[in-house]
Protein backbone atom coordinates (compact mmCIF):
# COMPACT_ATOMS: atom_id res chain seq x y z
CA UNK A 1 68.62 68.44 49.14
CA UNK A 2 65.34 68.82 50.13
CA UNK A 3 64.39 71.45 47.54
CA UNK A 4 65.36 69.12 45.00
CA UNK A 5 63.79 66.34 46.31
CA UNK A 6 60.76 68.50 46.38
CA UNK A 7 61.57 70.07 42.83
CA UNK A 8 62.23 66.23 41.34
CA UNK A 9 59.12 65.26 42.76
CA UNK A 10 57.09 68.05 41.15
CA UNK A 11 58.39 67.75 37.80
CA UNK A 12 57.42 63.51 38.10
CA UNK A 13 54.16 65.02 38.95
CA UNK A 14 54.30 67.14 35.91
CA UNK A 15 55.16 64.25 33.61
CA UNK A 16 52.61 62.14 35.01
CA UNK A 17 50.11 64.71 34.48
CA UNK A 18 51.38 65.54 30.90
CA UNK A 19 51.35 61.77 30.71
CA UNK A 20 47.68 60.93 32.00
CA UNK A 21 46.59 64.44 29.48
CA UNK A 22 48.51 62.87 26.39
CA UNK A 23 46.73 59.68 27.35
CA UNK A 24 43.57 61.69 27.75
CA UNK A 25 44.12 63.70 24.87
CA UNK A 26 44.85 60.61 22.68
CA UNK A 27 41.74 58.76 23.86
CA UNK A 28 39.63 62.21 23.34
CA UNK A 29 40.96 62.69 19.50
CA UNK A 30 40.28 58.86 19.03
CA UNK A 31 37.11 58.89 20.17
CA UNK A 32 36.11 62.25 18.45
CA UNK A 33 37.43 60.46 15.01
CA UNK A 34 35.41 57.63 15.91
CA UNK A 35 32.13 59.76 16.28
CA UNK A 36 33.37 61.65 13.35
CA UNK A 37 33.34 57.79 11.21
CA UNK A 38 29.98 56.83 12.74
CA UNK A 39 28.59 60.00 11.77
CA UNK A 40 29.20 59.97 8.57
CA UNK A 41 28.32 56.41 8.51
CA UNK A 42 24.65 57.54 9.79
CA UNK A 43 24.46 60.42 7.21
CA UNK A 44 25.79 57.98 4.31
CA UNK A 45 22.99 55.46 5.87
CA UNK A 46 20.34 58.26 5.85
CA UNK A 47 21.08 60.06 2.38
CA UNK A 48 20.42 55.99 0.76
CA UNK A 49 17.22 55.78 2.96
CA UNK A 50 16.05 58.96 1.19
CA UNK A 51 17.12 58.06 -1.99
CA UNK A 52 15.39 54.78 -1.83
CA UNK A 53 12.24 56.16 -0.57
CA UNK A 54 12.28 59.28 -2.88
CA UNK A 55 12.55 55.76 -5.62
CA UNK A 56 9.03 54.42 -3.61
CA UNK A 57 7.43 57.51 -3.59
CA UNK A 58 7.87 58.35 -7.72
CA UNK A 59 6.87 54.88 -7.99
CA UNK A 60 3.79 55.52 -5.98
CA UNK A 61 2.88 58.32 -7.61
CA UNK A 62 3.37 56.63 -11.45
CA UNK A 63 1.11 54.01 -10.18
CA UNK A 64 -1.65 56.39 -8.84
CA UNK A 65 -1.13 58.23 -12.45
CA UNK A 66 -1.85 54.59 -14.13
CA UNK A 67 -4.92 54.03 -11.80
CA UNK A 68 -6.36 57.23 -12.29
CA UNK A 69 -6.36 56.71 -16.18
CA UNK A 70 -7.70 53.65 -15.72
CA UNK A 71 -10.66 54.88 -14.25
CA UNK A 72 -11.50 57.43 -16.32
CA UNK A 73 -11.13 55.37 -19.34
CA UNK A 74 -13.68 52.93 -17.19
CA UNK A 75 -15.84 55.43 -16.90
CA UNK A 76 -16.19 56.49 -20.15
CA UNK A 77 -16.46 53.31 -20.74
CA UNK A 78 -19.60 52.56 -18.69
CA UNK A 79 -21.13 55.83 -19.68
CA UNK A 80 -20.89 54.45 -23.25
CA UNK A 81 -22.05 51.08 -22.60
CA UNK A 82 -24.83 52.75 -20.44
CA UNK A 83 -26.09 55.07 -23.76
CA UNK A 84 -25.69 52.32 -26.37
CA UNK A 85 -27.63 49.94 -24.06
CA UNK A 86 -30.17 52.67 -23.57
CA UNK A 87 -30.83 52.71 -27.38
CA UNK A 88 -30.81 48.92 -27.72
CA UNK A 89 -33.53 49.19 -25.21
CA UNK A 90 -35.38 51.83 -27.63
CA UNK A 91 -35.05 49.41 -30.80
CA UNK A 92 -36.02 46.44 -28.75
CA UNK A 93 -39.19 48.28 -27.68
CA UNK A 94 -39.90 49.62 -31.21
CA UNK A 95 -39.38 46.02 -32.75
CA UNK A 96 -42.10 44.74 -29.83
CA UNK A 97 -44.14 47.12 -31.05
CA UNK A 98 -43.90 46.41 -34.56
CA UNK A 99 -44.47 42.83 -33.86
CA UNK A 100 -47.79 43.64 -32.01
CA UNK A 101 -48.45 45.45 -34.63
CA UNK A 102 -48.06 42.91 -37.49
CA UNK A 103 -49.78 40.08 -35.28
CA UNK A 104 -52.75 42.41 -34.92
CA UNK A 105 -52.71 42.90 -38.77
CA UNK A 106 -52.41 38.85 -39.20
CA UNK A 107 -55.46 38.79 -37.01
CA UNK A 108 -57.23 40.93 -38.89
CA UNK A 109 -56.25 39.37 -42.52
CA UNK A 110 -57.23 35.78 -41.09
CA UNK A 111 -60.83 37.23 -39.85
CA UNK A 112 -61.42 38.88 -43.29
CA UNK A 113 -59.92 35.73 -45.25
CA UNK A 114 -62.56 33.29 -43.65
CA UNK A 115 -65.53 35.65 -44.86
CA UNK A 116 -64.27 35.06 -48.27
CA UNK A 117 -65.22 31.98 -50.62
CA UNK A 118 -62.59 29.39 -50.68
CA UNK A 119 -61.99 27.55 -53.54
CA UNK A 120 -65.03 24.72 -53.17
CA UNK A 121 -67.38 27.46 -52.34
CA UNK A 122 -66.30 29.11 -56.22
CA UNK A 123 -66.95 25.78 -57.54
CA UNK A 124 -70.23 24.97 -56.33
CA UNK A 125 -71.31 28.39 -57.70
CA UNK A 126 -69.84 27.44 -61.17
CA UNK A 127 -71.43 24.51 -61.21
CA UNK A 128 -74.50 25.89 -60.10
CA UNK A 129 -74.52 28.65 -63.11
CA UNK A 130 -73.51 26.05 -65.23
CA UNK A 131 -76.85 24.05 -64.40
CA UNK A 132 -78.82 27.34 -64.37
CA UNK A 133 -77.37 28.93 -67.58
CA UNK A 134 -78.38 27.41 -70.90
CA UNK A 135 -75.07 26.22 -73.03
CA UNK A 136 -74.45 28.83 -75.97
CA UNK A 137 -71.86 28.36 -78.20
CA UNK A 138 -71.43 31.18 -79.59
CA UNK A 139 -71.86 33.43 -76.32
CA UNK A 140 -69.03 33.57 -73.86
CA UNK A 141 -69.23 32.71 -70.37
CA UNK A 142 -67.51 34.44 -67.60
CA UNK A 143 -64.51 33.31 -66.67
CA UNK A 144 -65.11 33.04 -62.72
CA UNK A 145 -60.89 31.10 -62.27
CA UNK A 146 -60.19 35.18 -63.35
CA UNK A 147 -61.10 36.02 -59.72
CA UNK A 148 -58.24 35.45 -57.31
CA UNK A 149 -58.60 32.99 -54.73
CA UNK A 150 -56.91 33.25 -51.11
């Protein structure tokens, strides 16, 4: 009876230790399928993270597109303003010129225009040749209103 005792006892063992490995076994498979879910959960997590920042980036790099339009359109911009302010700088000195110009004329006409006989100056002389001149009828004086005035 000892033997069987013995052999009884060793086959509980068994079972216990097929027991404990089942247990061990079960608890291994669930937690493998548990990594299994929360790895797929992380690569499900990380494939949306790189969608949505591949979405930032093309978004990025339509705005940087937009900008850099912008600036060159700015810039021609400028450059154009620059040349057509250039030439209103031109015209505005050519007008300044032509103004000195016709203010140095007026000078000049007014100088000349007081050395010649106004209009009271003419008629003393008239009257003067009129006093100095006998009166003929027949003989034609000259007509001294002919000669423009200023």
């Amino acid at each position: 009876m000892g033997e069987s005792v013995y052999h009884k006892f060793k086959i509980r063992v068994k079972l216990i230790r097929s027991k404990r490995n089942r247990f061990l076994l079960d608890e291994v498979l669930t937690m493998a399928e548990n990594y299994q879910i929360i790895m797929q959960e992380l690569v499900r997590r990380s494939n949306e993270e790189t969608r949505r920042l591949k979405t930032v980036e093309q978004r990025l790099d339509s705005l940087e597109d937009k900008v850099n339009i912008m600036a060159e359109g700015g810039m021609e911009r400028a450059k154009k303003t620059n040349t057509k302010i250039t030439e209103i700088e031109v015209k505005v000195d050519n007008l300044i010129n032509q103004v000195a110009n016709l203010e140095s004329n007026v000078d000049k006409i007014t100088r000349q225009l007081a050395k010649f006989a106004q209009k009271r100056d003419l008629k003393e002389i008239e009257n003067m040749i009129n006093l100095l001149t006998p009166i003929v009828p027949e003989q034609k004086q000259p007509d001294i209103r002919a000669v423009r005035v200023s």
